[in-house]
C-alpha atoms as a PDB file:
ATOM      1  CA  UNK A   1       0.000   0.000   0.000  1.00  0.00           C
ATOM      2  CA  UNK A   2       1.860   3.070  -0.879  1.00  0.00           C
ATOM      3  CA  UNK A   3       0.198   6.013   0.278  1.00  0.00           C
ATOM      4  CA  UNK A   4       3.339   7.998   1.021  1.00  0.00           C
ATOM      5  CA  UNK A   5       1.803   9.286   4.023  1.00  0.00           C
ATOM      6  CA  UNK A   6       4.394   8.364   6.636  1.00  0.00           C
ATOM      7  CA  UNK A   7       7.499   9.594   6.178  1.00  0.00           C
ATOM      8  CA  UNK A   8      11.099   9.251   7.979  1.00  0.00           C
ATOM      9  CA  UNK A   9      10.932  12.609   9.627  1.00  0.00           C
ATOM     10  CA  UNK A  10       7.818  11.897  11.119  1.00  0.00           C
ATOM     11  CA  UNK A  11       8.798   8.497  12.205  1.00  0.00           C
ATOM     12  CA  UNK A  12      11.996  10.138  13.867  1.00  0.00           C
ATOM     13  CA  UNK A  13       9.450  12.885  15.543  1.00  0.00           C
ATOM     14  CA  UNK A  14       7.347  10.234  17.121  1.00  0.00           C
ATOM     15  CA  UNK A  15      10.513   7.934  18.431  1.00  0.00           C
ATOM     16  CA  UNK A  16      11.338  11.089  19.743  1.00  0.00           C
ATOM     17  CA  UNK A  17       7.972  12.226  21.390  1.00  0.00           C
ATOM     18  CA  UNK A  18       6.904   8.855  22.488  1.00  0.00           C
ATOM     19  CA  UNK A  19       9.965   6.571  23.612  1.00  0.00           C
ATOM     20  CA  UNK A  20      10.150   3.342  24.851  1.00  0.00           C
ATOM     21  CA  UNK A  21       9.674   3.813  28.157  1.00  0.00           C
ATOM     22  CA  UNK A  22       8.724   0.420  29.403  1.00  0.00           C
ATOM     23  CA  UNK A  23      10.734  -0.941  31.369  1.00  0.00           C
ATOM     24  CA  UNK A  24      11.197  -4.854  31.248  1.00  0.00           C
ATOM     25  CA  UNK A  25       8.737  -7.043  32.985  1.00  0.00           C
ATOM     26  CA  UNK A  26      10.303  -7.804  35.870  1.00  0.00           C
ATOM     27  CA  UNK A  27      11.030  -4.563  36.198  1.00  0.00           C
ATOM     28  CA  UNK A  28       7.866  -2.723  36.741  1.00  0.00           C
ATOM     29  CA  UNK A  29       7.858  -1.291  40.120  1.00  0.00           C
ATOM     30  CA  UNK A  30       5.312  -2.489  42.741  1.00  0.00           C
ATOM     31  CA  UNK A  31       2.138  -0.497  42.334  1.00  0.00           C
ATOM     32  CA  UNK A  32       2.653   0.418  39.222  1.00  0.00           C
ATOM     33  CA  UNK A  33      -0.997   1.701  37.732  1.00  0.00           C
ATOM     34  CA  UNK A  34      -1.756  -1.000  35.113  1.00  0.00           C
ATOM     35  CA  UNK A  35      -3.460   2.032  33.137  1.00  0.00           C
ATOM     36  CA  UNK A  36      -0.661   3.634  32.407  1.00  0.00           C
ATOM     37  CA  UNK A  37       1.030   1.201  31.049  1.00  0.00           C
ATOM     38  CA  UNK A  38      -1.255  -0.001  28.828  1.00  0.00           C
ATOM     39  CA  UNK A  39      -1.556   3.312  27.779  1.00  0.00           C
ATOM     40  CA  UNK A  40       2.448   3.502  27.113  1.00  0.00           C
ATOM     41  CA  UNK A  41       2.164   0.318  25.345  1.00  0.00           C
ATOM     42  CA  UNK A  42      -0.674   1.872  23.054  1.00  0.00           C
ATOM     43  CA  UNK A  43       1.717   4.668  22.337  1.00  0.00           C
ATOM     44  CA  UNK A  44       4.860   2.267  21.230  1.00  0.00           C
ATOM     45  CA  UNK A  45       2.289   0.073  18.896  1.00  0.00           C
ATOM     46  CA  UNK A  46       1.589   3.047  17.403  1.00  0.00           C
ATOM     47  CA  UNK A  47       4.613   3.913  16.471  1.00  0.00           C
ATOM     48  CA  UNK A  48       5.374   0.704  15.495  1.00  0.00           C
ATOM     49  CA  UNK A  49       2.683   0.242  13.010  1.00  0.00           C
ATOM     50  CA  UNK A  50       3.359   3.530  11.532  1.00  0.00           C
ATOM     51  CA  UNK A  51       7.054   2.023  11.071  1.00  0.00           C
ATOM     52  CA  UNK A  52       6.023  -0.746   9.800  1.00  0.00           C
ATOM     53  CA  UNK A  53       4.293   0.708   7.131  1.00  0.00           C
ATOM     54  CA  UNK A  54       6.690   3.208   6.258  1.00  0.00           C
ATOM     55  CA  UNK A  55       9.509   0.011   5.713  1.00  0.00           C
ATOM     56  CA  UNK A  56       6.869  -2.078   3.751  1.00  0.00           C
ATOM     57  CA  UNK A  57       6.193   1.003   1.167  1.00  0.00           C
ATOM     58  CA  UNK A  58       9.884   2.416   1.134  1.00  0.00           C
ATOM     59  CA  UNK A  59      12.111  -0.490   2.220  1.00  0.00           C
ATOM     60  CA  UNK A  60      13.609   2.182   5.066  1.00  0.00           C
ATOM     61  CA  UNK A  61      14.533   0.276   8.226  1.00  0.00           C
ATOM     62  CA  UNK A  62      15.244   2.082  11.315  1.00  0.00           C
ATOM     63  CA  UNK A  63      18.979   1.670  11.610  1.00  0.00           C
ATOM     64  CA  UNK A  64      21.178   4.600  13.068  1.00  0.00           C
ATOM     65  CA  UNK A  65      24.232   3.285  11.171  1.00  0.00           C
ATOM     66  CA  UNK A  66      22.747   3.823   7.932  1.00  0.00           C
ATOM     67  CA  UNK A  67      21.842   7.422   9.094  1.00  0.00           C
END
């Protein structure tokens, strides 16, 4: 599907605006509000999904040493 809606820069913004910020399983501190992390993982499939269609129409993969 090649819209050419997505592009790198806005990829880039929303790595940027929205990082991973989840920490590891085991590493989620006690009380933790289950809310907010759901809502942190909402914002990372996001941006994955917009990635993923970015590489699918453009063959771009997210790799700094080809920046």
């Amino acid at each position: 599907m090649d819209y050419n809606l997505i592009s790198k820069e806005l990829i880039k913004y929303l790595e940027d605006k929205f990082p991973d910020r989840l920490p590891p399983y085991a590493d989620v501190p006690p009380g933790t509000d289950v809310k907010e992390i759901a809502y942190l993982q909402g914002q990372q499939s996001v941006v994955k999904l917009l990635t993923q269609l970015y590489e699918d129409d453009h063959g771009w993969t997210n790799n700094p040493s080809e920046n």
